[in-house]
N, C-alpha and C. Protein backbone atom coordinates (compact mmCIF):
# COMPACT_ATOMS: atom_id res chain seq x y z
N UNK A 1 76.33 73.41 96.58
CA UNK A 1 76.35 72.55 97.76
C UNK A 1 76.41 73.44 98.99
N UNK A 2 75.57 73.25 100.11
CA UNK A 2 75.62 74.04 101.16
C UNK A 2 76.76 73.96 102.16
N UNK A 3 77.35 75.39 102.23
CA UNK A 3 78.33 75.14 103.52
C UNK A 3 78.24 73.53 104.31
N UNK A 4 77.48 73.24 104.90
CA UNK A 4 77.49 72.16 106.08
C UNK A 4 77.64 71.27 105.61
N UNK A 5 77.45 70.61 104.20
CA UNK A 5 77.31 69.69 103.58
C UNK A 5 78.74 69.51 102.95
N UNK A 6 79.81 70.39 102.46
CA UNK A 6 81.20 70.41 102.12
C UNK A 6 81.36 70.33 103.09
N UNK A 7 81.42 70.81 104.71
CA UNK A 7 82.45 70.69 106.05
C UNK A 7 82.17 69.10 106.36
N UNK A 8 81.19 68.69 105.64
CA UNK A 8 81.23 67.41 106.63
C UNK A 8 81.70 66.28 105.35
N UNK A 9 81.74 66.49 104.21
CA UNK A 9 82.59 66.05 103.20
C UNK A 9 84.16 65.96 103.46
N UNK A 10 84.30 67.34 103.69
CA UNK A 10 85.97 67.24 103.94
C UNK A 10 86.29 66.67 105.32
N UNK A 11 85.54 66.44 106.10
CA UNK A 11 85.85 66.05 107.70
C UNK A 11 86.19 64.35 107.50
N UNK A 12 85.04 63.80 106.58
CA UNK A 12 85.04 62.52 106.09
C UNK A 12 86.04 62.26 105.56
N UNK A 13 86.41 63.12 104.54
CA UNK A 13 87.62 62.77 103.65
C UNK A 13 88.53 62.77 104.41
N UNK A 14 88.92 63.62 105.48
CA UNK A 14 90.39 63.97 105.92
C UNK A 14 90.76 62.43 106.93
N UNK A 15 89.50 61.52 107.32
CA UNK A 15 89.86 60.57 108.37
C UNK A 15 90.41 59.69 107.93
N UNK A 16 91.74 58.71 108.57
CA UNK A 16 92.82 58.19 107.35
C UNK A 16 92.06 56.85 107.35
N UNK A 17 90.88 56.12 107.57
CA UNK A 17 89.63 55.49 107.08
C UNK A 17 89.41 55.52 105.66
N UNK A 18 89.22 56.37 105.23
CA UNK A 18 88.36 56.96 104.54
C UNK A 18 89.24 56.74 102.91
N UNK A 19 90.76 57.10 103.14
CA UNK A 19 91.56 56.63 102.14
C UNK A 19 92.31 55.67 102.05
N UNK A 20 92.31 54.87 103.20
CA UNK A 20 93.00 53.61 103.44
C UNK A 20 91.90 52.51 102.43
N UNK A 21 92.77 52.17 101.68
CA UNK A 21 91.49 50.61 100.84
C UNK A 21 92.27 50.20 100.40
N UNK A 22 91.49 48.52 100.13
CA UNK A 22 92.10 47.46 99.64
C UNK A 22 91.74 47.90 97.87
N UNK A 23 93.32 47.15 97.15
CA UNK A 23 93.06 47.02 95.56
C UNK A 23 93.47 45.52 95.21
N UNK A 24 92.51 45.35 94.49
CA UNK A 24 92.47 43.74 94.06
C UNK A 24 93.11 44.21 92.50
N UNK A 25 94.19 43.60 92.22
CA UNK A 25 94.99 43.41 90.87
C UNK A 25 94.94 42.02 90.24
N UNK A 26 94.03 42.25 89.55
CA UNK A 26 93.70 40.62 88.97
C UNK A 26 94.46 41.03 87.30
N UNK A 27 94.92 39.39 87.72
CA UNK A 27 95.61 38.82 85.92
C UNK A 27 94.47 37.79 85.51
N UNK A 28 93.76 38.19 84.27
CA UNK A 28 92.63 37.69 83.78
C UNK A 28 93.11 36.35 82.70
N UNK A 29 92.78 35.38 83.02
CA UNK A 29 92.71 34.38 81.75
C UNK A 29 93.66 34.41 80.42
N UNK A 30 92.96 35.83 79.73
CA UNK A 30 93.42 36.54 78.58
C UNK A 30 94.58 37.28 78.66
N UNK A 31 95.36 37.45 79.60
CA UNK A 31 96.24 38.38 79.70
C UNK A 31 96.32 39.71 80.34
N UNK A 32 94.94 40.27 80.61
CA UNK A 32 94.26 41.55 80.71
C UNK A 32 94.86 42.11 82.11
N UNK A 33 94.62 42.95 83.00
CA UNK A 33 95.57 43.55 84.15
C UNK A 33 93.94 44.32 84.24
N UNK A 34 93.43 44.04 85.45
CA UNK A 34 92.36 44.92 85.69
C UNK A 34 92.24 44.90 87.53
N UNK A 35 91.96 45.99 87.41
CA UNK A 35 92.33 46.61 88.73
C UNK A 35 90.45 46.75 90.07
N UNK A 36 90.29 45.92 91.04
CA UNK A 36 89.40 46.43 91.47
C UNK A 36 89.44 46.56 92.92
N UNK A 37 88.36 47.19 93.39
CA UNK A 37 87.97 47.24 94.82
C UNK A 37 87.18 45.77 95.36
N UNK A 38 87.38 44.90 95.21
CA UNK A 38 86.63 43.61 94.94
C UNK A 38 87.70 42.48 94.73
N UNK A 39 87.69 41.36 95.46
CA UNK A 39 88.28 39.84 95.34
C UNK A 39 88.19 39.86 93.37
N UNK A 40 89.33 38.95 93.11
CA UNK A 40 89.21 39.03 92.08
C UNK A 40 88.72 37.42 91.42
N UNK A 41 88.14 37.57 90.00
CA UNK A 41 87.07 36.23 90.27
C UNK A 41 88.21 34.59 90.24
N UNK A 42 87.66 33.43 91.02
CA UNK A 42 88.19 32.42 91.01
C UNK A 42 89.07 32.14 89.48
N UNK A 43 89.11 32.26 88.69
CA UNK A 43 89.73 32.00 87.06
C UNK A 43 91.07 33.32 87.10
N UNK A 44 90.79 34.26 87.50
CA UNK A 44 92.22 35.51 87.91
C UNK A 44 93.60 34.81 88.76
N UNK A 45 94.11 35.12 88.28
CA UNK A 45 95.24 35.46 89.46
C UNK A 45 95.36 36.96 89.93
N UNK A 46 95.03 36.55 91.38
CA UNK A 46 94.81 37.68 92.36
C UNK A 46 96.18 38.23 93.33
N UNK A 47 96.51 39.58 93.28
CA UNK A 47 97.63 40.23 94.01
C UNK A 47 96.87 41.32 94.92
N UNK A 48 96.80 41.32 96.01
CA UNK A 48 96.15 42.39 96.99
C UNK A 48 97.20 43.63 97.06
N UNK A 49 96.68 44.88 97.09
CA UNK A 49 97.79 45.87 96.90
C UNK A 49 97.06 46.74 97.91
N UNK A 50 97.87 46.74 98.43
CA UNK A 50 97.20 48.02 100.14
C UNK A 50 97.65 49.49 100.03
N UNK A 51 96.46 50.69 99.85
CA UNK A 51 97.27 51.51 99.30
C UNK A 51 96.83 52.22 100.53
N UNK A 52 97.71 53.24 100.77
CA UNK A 52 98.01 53.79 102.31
C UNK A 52 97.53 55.21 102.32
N UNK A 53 97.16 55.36 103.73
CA UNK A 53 96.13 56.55 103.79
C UNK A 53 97.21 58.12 103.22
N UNK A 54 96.78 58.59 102.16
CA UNK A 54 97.49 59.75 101.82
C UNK A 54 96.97 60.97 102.36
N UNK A 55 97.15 61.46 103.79
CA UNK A 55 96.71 62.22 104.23
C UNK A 55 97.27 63.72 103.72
N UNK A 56 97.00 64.30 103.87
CA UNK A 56 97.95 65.81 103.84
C UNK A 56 97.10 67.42 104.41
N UNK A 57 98.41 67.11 105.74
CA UNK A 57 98.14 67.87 106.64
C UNK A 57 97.62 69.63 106.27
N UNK A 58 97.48 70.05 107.19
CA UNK A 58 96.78 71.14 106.56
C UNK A 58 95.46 71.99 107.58
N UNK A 59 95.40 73.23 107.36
CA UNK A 59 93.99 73.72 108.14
C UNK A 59 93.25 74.86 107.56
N UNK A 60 92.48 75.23 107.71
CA UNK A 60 91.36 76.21 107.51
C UNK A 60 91.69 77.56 108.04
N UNK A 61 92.52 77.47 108.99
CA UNK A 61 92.52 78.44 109.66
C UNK A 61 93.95 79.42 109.36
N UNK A 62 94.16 80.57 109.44
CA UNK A 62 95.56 81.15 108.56
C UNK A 62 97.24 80.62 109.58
N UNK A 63 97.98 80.91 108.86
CA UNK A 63 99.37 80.10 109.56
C UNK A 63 99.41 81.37 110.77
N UNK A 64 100.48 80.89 111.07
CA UNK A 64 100.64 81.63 112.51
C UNK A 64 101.14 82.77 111.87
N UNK A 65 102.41 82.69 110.78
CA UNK A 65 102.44 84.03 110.18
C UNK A 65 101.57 84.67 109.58
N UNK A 66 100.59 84.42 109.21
CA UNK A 66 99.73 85.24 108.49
C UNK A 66 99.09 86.14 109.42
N UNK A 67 98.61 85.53 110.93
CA UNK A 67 98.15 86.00 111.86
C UNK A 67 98.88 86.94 112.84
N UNK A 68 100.19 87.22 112.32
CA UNK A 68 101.17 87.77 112.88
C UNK A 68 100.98 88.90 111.81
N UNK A 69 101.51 88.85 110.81
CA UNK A 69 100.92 89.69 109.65
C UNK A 69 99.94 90.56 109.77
N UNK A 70 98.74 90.20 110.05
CA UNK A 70 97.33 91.00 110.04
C UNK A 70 97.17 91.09 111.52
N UNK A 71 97.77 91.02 112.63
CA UNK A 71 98.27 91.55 113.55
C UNK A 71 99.05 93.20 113.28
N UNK A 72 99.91 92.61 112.91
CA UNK A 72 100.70 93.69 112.65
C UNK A 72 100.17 95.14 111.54
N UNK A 73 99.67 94.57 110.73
CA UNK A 73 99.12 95.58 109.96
C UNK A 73 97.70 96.19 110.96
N UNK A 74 96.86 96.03 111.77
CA UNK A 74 95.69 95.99 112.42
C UNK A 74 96.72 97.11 113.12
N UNK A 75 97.59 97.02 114.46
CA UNK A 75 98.37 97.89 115.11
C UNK A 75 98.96 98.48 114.37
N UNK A 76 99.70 98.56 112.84
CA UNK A 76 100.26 99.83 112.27
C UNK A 76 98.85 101.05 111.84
N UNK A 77 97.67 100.13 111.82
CA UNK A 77 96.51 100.54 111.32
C UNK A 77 96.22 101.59 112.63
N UNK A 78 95.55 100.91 113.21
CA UNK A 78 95.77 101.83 114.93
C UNK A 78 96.73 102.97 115.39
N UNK A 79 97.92 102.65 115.05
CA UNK A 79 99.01 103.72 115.15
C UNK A 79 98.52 104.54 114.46
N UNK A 80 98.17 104.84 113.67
CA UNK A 80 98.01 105.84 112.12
C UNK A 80 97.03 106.54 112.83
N UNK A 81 95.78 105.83 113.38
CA UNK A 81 94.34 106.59 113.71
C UNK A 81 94.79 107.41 115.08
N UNK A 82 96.06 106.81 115.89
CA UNK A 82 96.36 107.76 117.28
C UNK A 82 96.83 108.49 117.11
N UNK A 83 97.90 108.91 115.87
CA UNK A 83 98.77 109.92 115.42
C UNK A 83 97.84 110.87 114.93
N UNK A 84 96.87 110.59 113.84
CA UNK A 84 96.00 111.73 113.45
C UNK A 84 95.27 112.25 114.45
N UNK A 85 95.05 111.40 115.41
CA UNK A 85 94.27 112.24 116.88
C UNK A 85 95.40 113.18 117.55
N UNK A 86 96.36 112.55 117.64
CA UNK A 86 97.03 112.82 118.24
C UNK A 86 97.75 114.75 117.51
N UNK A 87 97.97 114.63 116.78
CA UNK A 87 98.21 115.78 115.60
C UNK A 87 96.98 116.55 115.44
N UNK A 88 95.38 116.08 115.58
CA UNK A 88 94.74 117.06 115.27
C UNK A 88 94.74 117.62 116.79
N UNK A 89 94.67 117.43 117.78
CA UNK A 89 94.83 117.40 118.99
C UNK A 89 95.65 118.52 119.24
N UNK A 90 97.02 118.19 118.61
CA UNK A 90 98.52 119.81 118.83
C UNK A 90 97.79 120.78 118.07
N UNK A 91 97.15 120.65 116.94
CA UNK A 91 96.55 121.57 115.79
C UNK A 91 95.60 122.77 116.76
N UNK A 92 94.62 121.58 117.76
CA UNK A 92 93.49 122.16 118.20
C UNK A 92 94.44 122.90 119.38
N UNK A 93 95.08 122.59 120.00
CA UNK A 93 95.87 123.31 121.39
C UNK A 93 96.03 124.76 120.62
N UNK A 94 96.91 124.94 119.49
CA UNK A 94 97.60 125.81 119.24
C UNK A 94 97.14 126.48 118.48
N UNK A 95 95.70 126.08 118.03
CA UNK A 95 94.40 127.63 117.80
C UNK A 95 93.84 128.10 118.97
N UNK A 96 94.06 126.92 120.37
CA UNK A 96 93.13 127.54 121.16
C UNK A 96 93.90 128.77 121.66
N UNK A 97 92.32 129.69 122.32
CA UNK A 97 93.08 130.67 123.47
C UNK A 97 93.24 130.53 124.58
N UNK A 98 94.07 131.39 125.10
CA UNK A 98 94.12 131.04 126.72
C UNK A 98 93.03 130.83 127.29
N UNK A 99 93.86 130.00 128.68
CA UNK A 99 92.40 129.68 129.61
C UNK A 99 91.78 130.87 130.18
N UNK A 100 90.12 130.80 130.11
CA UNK A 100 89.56 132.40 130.67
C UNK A 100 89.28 132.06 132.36
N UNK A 101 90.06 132.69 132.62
CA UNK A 101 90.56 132.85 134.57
C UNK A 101 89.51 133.40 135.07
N UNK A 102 89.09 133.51 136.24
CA UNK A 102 88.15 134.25 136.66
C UNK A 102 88.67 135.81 137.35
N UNK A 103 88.45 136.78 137.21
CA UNK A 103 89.12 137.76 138.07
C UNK A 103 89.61 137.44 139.23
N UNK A 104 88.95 136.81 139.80
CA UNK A 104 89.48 136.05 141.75
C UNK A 104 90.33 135.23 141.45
N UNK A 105 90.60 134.47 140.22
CA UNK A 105 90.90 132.98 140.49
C UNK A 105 92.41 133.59 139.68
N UNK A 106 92.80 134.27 139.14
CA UNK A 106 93.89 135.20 138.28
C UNK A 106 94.23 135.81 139.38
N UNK A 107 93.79 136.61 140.16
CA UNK A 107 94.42 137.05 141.42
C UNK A 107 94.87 136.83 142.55
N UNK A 108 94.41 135.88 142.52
CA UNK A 108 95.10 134.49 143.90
C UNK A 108 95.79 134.30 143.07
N UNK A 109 96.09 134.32 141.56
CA UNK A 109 97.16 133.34 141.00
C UNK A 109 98.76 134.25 141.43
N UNK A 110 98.25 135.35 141.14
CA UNK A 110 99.31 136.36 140.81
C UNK A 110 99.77 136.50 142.27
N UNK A 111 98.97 136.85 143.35
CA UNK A 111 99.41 137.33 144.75
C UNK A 111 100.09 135.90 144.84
N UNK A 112 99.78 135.40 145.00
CA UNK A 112 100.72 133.64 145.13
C UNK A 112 101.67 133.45 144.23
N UNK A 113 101.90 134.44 143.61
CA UNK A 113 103.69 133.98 142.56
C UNK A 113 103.27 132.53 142.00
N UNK A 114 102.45 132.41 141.65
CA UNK A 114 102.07 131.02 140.64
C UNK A 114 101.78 131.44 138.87
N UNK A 115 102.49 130.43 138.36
CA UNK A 115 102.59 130.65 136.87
C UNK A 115 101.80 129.10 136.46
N UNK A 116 100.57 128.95 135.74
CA UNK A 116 99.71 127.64 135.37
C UNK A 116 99.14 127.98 133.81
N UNK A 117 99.47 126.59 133.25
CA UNK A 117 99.39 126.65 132.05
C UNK A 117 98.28 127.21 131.73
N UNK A 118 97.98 128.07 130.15
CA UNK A 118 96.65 128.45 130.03
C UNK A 118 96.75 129.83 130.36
N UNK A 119 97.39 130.88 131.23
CA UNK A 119 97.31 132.38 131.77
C UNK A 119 98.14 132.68 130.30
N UNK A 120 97.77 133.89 129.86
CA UNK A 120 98.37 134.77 129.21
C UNK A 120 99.87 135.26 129.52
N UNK A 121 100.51 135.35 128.85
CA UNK A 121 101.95 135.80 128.80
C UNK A 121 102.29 136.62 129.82
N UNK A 122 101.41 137.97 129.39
CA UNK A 122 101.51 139.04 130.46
C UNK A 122 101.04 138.79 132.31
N UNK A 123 100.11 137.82 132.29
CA UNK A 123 100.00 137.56 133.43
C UNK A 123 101.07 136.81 134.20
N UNK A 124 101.42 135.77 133.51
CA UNK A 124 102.54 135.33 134.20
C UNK A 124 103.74 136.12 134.65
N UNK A 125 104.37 136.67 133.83
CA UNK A 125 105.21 137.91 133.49
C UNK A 125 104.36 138.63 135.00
N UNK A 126 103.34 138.81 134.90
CA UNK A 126 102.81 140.19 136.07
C UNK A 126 103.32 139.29 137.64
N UNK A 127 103.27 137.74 137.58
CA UNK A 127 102.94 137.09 138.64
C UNK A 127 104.58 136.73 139.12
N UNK A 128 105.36 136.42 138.35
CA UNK A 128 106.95 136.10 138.43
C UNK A 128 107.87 137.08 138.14
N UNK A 129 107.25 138.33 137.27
CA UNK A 129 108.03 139.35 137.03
C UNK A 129 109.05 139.23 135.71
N UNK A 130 109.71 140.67 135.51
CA UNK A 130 110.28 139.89 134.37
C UNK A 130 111.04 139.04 133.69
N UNK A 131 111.46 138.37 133.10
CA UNK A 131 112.35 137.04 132.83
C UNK A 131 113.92 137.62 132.86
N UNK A 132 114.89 136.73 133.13
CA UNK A 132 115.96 136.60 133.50
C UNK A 132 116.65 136.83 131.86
N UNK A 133 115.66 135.60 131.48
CA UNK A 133 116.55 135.66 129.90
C UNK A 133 115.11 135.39 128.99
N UNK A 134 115.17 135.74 127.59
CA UNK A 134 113.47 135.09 127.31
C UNK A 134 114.79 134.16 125.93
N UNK A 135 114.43 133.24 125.62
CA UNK A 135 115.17 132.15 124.82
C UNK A 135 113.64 132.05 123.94
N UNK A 136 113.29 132.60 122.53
CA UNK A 136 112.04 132.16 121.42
C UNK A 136 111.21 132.10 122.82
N UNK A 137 110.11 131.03 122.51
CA UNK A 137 108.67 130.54 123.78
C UNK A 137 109.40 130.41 125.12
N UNK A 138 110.55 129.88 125.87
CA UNK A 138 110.98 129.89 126.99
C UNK A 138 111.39 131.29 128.04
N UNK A 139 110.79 131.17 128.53
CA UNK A 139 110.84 132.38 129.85
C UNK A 139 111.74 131.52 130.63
N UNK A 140 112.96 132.46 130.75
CA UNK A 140 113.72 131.21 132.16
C UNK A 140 114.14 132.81 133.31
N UNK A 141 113.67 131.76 134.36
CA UNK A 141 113.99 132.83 135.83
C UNK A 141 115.62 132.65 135.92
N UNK A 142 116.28 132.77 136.36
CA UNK A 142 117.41 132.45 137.19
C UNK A 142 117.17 132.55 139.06
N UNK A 143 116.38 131.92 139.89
CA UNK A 143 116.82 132.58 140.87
C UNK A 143 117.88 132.19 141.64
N UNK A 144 118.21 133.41 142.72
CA UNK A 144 119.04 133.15 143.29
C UNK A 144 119.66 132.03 144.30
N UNK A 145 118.75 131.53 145.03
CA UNK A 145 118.36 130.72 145.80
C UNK A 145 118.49 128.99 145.34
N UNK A 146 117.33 128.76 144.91
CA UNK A 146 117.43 127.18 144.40
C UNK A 146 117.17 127.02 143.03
N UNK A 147 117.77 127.89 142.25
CA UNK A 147 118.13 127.45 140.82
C UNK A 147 116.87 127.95 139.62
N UNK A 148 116.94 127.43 138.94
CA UNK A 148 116.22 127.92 137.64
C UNK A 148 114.33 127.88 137.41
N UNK A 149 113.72 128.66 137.05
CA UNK A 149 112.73 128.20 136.81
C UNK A 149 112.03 128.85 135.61
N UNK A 150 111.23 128.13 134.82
CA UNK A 150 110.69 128.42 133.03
C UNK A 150 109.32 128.23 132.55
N UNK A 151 109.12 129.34 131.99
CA UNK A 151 107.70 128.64 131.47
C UNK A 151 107.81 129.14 130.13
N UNK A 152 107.41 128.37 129.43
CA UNK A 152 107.30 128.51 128.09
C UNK A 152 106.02 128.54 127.49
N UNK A 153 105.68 130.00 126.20
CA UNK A 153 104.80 130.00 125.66
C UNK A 153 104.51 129.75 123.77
N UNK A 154 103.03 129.54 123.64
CA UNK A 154 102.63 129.23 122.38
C UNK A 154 101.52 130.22 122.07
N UNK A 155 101.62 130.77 121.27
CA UNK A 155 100.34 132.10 120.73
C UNK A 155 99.87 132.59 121.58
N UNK A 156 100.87 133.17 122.44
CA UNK A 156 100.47 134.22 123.99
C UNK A 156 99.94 133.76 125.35
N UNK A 157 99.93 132.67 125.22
CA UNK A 157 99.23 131.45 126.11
C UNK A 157 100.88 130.82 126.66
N UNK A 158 100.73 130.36 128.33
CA UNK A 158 101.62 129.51 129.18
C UNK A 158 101.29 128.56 128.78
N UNK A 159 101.98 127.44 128.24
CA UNK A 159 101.44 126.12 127.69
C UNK A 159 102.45 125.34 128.78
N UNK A 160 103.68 125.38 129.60
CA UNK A 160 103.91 124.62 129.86
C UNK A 160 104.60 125.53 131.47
N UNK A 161 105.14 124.81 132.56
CA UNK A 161 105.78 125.54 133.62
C UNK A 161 106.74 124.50 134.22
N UNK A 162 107.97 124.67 134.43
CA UNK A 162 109.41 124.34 135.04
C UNK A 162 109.37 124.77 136.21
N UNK A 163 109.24 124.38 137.49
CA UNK A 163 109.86 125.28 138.42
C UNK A 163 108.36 125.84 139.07
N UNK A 164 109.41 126.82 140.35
CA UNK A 164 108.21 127.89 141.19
C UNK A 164 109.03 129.45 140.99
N UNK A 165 108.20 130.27 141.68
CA UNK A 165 108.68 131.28 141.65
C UNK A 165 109.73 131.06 143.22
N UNK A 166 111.04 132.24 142.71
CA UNK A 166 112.05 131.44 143.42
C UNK A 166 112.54 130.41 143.00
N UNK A 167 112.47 129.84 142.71
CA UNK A 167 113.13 128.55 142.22
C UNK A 167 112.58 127.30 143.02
């Protein structure tokens, strides 16, 4: 039976029309008990029995929890695909090499006491001088003036910067 032909079956069925009917309970002559959709004949004794639309509610479409459900699994699904980006992403940082500076653009860095993620260890070090304290990857300044400043490295590379020179 074709799709369109069941939707419009069950659309029929579901209208409380459709199961609402009269039952004719005829007592026959003989004793007999026979049941119809039909007056029952003049020689019967006839009892009309009204039988009531038995609907039962219901839809096609999934409950609200279910849709909460496959909600939820769809965004744990999603989470999973941002984390593996997200992870191959730290993977790819921490093969890369430093950023390649231009001779000019490394030397304005350095005459300007600027430390930017991406310079090599030693450059920074050349541009801020040497560290106060080195803590594993953290370079911390102490200066005198307005307080602390850090940059921390990953496979010889500035990956991150706290602070100015001076503080």
């Amino acid at each position: 039976m074709p799709l369109f032909y069941f939707v419009a079956l069950l659309i029929a069925l579901s209208s409380s029309q459709a199961f609402s009917a009269n039952v004719f309970k005829c007592l026959l002559p003989n004793g007999q008990v026979q049941f119809s959709d039909r007056p029952c004949d003049a020689a019967a004794q006839e009892e009309k029995i009204e039988v009531k639309a038995q609907v039962i509610g219901g839809s096609f479409a999934p409950s609200e929890e279910l849709r909460v459900e496959q909600d939820l699994r769809r965004i744990r699904g999603e989470r999973r695909a941002i984390e593996r980006r997200y992870d191959a992403a730290q993977q790819q940082f921490a093969k890369a090499p430093c950023r390649d500076f231009s001779s000019t653009t490394l030397r304005t860095l350095i005459v300007r006491r600027q430390v930017v993620a991406g310079m090599t260890k030693s450059d920074a070090v050349r541009s801020w001088g040497p560290p106060s304290r080195v803590n594993g990857s953290q370079h911390a300044y102490h200066w005198e003036k307005d307080g602390p400043s850090y940059f921390y490295t990953q496979n010889g590379c500035v990956r991150s910067v706290t602070g100015t020179y001076g503080g």
